[in-house]
Protein backbone atom coordinates (compact mmCIF):
# COMPACT_ATOMS: atom_id res chain seq x y z
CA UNK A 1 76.26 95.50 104.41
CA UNK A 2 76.51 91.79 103.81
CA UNK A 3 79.80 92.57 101.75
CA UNK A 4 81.77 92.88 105.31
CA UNK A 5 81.01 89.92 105.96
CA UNK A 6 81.75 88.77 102.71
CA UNK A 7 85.47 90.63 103.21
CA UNK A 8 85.88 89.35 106.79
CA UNK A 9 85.43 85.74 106.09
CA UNK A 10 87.61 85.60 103.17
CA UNK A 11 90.46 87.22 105.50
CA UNK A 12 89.37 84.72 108.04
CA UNK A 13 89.14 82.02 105.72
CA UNK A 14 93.00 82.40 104.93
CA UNK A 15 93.93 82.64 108.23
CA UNK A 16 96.53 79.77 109.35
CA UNK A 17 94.73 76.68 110.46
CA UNK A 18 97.93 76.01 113.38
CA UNK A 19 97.51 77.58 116.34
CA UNK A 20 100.22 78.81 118.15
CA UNK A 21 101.91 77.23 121.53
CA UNK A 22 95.33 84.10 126.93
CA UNK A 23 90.64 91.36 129.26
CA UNK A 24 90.21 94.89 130.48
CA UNK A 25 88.57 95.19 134.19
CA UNK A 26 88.50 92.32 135.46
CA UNK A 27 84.63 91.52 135.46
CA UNK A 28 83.82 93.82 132.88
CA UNK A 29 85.05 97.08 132.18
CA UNK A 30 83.22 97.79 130.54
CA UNK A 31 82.30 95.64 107.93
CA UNK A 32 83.14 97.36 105.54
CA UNK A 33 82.32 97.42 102.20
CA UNK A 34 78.64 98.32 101.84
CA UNK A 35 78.23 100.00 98.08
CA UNK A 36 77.74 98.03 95.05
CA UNK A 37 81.17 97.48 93.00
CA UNK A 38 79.25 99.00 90.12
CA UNK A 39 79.90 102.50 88.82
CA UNK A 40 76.84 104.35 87.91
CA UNK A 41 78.91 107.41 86.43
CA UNK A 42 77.86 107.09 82.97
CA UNK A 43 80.43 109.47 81.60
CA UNK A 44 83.46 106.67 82.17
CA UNK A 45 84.15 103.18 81.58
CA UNK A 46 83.74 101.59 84.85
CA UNK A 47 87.08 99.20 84.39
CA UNK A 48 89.43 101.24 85.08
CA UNK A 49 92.96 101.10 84.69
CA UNK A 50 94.50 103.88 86.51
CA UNK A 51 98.06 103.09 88.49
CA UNK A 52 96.89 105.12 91.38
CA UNK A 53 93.70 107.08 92.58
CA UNK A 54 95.60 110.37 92.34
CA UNK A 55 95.13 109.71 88.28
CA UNK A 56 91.24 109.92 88.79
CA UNK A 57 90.30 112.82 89.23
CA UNK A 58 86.76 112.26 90.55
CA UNK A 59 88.40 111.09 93.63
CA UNK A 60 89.35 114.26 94.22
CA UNK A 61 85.79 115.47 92.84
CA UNK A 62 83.88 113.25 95.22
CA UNK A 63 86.68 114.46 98.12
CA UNK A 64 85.84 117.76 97.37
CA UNK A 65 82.05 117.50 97.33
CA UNK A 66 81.77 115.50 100.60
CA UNK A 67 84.02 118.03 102.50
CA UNK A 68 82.71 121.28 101.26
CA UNK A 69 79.41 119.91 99.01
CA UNK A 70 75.68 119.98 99.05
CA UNK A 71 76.05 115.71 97.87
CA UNK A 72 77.70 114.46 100.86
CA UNK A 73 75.39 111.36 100.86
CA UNK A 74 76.10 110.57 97.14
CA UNK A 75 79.83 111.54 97.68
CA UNK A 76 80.29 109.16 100.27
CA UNK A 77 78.75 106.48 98.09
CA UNK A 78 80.95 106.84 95.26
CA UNK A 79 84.24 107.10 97.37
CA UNK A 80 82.68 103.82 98.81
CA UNK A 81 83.20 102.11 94.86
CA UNK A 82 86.65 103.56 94.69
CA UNK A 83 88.19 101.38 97.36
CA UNK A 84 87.52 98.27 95.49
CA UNK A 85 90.02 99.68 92.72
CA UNK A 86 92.67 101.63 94.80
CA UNK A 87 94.90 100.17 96.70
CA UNK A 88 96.21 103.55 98.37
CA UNK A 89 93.08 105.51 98.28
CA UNK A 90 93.36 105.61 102.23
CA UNK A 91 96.45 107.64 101.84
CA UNK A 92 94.49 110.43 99.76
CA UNK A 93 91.84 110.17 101.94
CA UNK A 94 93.96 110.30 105.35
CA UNK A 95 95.93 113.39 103.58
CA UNK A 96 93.03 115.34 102.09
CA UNK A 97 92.06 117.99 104.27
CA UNK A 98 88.80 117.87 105.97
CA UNK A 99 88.14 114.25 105.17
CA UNK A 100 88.47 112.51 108.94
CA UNK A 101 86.99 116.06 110.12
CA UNK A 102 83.64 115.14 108.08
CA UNK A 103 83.88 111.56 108.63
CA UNK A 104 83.94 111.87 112.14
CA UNK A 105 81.09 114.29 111.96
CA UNK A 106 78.85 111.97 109.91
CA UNK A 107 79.62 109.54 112.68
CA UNK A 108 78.65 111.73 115.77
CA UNK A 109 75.66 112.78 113.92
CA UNK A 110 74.10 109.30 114.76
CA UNK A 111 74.62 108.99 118.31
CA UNK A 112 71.18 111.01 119.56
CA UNK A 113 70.25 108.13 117.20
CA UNK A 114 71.19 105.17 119.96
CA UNK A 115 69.10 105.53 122.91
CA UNK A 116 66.19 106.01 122.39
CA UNK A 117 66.65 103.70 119.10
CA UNK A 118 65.29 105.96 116.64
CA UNK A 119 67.96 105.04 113.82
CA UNK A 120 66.73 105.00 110.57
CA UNK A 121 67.21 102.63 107.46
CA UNK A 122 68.95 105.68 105.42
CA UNK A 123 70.44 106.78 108.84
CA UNK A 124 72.43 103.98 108.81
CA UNK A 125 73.16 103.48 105.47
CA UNK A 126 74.97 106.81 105.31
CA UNK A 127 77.15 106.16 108.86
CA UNK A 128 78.15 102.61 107.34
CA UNK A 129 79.34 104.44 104.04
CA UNK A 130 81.24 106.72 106.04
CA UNK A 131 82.58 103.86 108.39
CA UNK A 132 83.63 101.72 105.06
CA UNK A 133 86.02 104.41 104.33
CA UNK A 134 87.38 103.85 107.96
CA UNK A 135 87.67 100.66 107.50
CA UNK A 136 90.21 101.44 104.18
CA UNK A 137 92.10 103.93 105.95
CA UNK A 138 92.52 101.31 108.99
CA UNK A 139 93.56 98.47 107.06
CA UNK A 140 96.37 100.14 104.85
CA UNK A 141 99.75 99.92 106.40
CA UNK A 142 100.77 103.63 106.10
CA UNK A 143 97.31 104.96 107.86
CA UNK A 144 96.90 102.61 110.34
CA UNK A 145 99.00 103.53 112.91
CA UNK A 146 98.05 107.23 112.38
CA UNK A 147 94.18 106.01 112.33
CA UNK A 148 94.99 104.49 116.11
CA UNK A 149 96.82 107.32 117.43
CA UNK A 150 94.46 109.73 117.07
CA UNK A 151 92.08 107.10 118.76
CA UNK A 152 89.37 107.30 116.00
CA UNK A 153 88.31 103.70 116.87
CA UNK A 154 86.79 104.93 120.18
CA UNK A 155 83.67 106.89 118.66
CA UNK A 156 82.89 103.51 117.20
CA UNK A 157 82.68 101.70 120.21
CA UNK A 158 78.95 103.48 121.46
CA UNK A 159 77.97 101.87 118.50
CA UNK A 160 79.24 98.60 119.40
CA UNK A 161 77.56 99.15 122.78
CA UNK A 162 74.41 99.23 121.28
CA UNK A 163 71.55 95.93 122.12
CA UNK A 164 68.90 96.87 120.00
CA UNK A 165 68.17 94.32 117.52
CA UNK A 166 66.72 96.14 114.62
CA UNK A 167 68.14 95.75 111.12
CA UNK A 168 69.61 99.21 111.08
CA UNK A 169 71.62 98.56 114.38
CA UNK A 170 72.78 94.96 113.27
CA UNK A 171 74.10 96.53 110.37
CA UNK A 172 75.85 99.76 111.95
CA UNK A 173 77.07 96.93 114.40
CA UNK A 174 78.44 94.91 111.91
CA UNK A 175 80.45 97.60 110.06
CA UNK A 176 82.04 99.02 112.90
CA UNK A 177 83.57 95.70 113.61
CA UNK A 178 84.63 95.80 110.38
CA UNK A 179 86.76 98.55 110.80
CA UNK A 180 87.93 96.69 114.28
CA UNK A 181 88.78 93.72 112.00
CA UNK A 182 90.55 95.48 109.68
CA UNK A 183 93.15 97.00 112.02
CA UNK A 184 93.76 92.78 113.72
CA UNK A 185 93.94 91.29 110.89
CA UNK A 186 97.77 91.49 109.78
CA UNK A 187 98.40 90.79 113.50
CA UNK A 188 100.03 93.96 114.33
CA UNK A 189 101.02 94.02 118.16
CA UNK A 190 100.76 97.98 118.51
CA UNK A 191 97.21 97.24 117.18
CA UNK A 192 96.31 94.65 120.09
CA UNK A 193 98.08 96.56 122.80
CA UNK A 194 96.18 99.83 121.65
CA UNK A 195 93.12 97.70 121.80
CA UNK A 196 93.63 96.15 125.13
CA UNK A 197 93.79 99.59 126.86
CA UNK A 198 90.37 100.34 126.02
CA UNK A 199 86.73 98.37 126.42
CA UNK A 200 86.76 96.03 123.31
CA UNK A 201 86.93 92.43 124.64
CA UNK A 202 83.98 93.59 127.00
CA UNK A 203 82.12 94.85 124.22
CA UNK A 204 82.88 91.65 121.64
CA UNK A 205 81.77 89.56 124.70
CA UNK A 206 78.57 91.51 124.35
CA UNK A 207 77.81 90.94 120.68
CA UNK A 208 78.95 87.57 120.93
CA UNK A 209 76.58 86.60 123.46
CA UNK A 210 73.53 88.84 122.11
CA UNK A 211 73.77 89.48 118.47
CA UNK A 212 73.37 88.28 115.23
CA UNK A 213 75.47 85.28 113.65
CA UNK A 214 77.35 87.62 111.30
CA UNK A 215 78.22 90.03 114.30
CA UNK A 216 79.02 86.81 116.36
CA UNK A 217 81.37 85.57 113.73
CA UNK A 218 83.16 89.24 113.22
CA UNK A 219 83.41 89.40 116.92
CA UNK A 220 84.79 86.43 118.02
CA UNK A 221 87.33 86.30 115.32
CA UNK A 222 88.19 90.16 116.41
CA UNK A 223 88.91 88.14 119.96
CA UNK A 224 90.37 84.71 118.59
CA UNK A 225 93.41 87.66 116.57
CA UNK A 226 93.47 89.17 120.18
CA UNK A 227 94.39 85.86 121.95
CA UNK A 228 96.88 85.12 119.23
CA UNK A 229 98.95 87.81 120.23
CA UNK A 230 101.08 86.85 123.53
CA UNK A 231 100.24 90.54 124.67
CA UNK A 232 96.31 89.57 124.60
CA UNK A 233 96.54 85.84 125.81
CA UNK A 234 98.25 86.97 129.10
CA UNK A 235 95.65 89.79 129.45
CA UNK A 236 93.12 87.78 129.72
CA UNK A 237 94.66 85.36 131.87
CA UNK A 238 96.17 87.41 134.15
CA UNK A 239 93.18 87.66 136.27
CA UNK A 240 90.53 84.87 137.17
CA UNK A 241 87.62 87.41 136.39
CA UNK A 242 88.65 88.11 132.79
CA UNK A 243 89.45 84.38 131.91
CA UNK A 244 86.01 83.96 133.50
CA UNK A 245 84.53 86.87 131.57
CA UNK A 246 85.81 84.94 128.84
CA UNK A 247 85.04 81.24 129.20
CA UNK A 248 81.74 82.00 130.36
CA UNK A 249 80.40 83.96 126.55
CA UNK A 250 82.25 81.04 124.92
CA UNK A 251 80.17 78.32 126.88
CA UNK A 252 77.38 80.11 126.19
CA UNK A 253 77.91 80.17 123.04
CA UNK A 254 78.59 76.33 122.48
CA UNK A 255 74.98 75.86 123.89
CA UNK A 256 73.87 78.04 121.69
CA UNK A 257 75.58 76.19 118.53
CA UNK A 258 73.46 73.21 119.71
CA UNK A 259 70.40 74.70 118.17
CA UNK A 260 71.74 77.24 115.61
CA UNK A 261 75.01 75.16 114.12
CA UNK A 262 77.78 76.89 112.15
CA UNK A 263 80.87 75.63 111.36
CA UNK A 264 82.53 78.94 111.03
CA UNK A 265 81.65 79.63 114.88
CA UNK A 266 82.47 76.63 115.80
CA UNK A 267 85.81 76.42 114.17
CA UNK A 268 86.53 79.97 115.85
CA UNK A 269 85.42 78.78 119.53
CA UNK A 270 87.76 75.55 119.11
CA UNK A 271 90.52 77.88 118.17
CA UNK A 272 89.74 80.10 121.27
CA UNK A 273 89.64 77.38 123.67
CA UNK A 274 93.12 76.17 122.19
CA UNK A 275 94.69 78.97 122.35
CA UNK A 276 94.15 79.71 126.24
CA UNK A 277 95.28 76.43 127.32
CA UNK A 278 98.59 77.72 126.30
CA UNK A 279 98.27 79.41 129.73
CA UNK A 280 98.97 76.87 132.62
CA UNK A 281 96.60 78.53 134.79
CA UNK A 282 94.15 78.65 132.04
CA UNK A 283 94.34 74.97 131.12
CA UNK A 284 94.36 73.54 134.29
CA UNK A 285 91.17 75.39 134.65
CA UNK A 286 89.55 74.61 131.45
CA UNK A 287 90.35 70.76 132.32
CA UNK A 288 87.39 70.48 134.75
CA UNK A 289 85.02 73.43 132.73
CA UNK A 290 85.28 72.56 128.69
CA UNK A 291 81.60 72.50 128.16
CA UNK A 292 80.91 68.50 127.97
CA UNK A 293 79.27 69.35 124.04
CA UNK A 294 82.81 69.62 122.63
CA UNK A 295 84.09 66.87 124.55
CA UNK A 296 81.10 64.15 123.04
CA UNK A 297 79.95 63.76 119.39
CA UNK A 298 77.99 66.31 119.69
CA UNK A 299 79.02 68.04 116.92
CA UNK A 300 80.49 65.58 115.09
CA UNK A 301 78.34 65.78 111.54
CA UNK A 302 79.12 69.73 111.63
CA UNK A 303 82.62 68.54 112.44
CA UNK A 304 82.77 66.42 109.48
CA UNK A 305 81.99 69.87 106.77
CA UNK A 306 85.39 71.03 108.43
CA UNK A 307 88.64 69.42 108.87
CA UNK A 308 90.61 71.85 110.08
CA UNK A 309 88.27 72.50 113.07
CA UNK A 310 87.84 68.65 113.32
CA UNK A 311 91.82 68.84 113.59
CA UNK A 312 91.81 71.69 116.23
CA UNK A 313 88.98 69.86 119.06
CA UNK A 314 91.17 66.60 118.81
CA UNK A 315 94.57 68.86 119.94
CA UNK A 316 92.30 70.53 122.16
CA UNK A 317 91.18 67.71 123.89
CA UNK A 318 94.96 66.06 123.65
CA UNK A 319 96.10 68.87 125.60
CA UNK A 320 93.74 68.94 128.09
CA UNK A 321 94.24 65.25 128.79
């Protein structure tokens, strides 16, 4: 599961460092590759060289077994490996019949699963195979605007909803923001205003505030792509409750940096905070409520690991003057 992660914050990591010149209901309406990249089919050289996955034919043998098969489980693990060699395996995936049938059953199967928290180790291992494929269908160009019109990202979101802090829920968490992340990343406005008309800045808020740092860091970079886009900036400005909703989690979360320090989070809050003030209303406001940490040296030796963030607080605080 820590391979999402891994994924996210390489994407994140070559993200542009400028930040361009700001939720739903106003107080609240409201990753992933997870198999090892090693094949254990002994009966084939695991470097392959094939153009395209319509040239391997166990794609289509693992396709076949997880729609119609005893092996689901193992089926789903093996189509897992294939991603890392194909780029256009979501398009035989999205065009095989039965595949988003059974991958949205595998994901519907867990929900009895959330409350009461009863999920399982192997539970979750299997839903988070099942969601890595989701997250390859929602990141190629050709499926992703299918993938959001038939709304699959929505029976992800009880998922996100969940609070339990057990290692099977942090890591069903983390995957389906994955998938989330996937779809933001290329900043594709049909993408954010699909997003905006349903509960996900709520729910990031959520994780943000209560989760674990990996979640935290998927989540508020899932927000910082959100606020990029001129469509999401003046949502969340447009009314005082959702830039409230808003600055509040961040605040919080700059006290909690105090005693768990990351760069990465830290970087990403800067970059949120600069990128509202490109709202009047929003500045003005953030001139008398910047939390006081970013404004000292508080964070100046985590500063130093990162100049790019270093860069951002000092424009921040320029503007704001």
């Amino acid at each position: 599961c820590y391979t999402v992660y891994f994924l996210l914050t390489r994407t994140m990591n070559n993200e542009i460092h400028s930040i361009p010149s700001s939720f739903n209901s106003a107080s609240g309406g409201a990753s992933s590759n997870i198999m090892s990249n090693s094949n254990t089919n002994t009966n084939t050289n695991t470097n392959y060289n094939y153009e395209s996955s319509i040239n391997d034919k166990m794609v289509f043998t693992w396709i076949t077994e997880f729609t119609y098969g005893p092996n689901k489980e193992q089926a789903l693990l093996e189509l897992g490996k294939k991603r890392e060699m194909y780029d256009d395996l979501a398009l035989v995936l999205w065009n095989s019949f039965g595949v988003m049938s059974c991958l949205l059953a595998e994901i519907v199967s867990v929900y009895p699963m959330l409350s009461p928290p009863t999920l399982t180790i192997q539970s979750s291992n299997r839903v988070c195979n099942a969601l890595a494929l989701m997250q390859c269908i929602a990141s190629h160009n050709d499926t992703k605007n299918l993938f959001l019109e038939a709304q699959i990202p929505l029976f992800l979101y009880p998922f996100l909803n969940t609070t339990s802090k057990q290692r099977p829920f942090e890591y069903l968490r983390l995957t389906s923001l994955g998938v989330i992340g996937a779809l933001v990343k290329n900043d594709s406005p049909n993408v954010i205003q699909f997003l905006l008309t349903t509960e996900i800045i709520p729910l990031c808020l959520k994780i943000m505030e209560n989760s674990s740092e990996l979640n935290k860091t998927v989540a508020i970079f899932i927000l910082q792509k959100i606020l990029l886009d001129d469509q999401g900036l003046q949502y969340v400005c447009q009314t005082f409750d959702r830039f409230d909703a808003v600055s509040k989690v961040l605040h919080t979360m700059v006290k909690q940096l105090i005693e768990q320090p990351t760069t990465r989070l830290l970087r990403h809050l800067i970059r949120c905070y600069l990128r509202m003030c490109d709202n009047v209303e929003a500045r003005n406001t953030l001139k008398n409520s910047l939390p006081l940490e970013l404004q000292n040296n508080t964070f100046k030796e985590l500063l130093m690991e990162d100049e790019g963030a270093r860069e951002s607080l000092q424009m921040l605080l320029n503007v704001l003057k």
